[in-house]
C-alpha atoms as a PDB file:
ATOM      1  CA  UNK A   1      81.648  77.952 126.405  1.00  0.00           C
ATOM      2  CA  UNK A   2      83.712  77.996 123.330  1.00  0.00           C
ATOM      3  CA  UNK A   3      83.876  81.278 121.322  1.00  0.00           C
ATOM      4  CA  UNK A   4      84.403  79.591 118.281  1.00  0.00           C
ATOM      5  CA  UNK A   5      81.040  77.763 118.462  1.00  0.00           C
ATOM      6  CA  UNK A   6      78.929  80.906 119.453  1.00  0.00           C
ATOM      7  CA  UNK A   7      77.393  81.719 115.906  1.00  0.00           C
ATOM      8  CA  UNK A   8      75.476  84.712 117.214  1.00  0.00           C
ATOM      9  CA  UNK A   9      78.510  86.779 117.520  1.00  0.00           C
ATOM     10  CA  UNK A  10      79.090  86.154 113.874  1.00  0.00           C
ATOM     11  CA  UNK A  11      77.080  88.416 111.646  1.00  0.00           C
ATOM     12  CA  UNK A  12      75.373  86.142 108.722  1.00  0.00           C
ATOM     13  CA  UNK A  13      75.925  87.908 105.095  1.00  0.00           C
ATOM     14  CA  UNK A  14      72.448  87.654 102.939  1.00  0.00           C
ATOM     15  CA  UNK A  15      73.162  86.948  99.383  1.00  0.00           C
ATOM     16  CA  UNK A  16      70.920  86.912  96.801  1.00  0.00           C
ATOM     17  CA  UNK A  17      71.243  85.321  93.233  1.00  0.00           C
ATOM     18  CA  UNK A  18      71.064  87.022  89.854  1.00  0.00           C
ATOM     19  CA  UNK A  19      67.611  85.846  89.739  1.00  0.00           C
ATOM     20  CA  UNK A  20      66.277  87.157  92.878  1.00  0.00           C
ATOM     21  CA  UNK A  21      67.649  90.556  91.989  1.00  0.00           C
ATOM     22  CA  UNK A  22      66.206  90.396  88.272  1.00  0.00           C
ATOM     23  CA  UNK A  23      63.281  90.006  89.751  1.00  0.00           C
ATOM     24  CA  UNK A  24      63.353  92.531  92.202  1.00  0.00           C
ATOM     25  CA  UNK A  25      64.486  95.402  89.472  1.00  0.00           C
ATOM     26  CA  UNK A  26      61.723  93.854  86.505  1.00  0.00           C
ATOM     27  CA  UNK A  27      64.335  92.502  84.162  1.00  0.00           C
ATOM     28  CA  UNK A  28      65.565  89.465  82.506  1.00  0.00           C
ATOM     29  CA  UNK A  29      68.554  87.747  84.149  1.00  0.00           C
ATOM     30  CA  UNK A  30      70.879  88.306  80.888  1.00  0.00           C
ATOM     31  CA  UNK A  31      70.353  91.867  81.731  1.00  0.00           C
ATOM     32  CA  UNK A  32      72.037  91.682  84.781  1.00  0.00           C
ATOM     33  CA  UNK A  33      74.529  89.323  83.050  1.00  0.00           C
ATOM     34  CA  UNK A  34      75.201  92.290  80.743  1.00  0.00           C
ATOM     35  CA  UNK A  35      75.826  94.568  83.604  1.00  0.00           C
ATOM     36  CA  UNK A  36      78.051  92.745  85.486  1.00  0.00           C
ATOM     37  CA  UNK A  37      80.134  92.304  82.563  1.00  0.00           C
ATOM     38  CA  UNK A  38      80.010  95.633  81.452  1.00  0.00           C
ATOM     39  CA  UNK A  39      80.595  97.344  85.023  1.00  0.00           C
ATOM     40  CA  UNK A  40      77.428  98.853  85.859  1.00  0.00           C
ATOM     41  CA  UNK A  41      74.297  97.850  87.812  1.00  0.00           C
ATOM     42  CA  UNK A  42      74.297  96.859  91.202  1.00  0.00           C
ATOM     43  CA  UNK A  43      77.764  95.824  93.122  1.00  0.00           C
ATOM     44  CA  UNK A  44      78.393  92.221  92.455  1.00  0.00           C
ATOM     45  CA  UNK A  45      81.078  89.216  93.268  1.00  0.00           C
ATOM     46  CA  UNK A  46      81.689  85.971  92.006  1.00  0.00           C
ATOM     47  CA  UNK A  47      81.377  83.346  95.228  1.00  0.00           C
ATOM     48  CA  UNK A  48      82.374  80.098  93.823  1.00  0.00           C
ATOM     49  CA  UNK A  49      82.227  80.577  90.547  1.00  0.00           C
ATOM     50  CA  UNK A  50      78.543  82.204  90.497  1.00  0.00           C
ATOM     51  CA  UNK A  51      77.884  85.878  90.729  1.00  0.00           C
ATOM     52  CA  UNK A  52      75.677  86.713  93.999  1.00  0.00           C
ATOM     53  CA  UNK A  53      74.599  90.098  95.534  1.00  0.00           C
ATOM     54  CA  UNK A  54      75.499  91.000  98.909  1.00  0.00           C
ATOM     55  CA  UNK A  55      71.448  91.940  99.846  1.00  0.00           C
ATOM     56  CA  UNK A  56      72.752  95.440 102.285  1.00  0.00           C
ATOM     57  CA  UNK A  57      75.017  96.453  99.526  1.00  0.00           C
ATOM     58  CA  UNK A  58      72.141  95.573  96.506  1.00  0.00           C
ATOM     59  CA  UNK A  59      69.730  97.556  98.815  1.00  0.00           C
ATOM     60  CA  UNK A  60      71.829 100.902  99.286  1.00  0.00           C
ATOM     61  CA  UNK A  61      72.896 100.785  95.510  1.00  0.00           C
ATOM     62  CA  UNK A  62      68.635 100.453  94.555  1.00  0.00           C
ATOM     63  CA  UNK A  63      68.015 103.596  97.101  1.00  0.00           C
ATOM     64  CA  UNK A  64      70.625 104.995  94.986  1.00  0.00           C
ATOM     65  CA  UNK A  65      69.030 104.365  92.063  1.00  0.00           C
ATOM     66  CA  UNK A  66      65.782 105.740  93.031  1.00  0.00           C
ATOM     67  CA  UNK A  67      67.245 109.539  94.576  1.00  0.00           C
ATOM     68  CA  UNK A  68      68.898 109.531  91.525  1.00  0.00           C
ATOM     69  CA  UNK A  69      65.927 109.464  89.301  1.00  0.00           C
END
């Protein structure tokens, strides 16, 4: 069997888009926009072009969020 083709030793990555996670916090997708621009709000990247959150790293940063308030 070749390694290359065994996919279940490859970790998938779950990304979600700006408006999966605006809708997951309650706010508009600008807002997001805003953050990501200005630095704050959850860790994003730009794949492509378009900004998407890596879901593990959106998930620790909300837990975060909520100890923190």
């Amino acid at each position: 069997m070749n390694e290359n083709n065994d996919q279940s030793a490859t970790p998938l990555v779950k990304v979600l888009t700006r408006i999966e996670v605006a809708r997951i916090l309650g706010v508009a997708p600008k807002t997001l926009a805003n953050w990501h621009s200005s630095g704050v709000g959850p860790p994003a990247r730009r794949l492509n072009g378009i900004v998407r959150y890596d879901q593990a790293q959106f998930l620790a940063w909300y837990e975060s969020m909520k100890d923190a308030a």
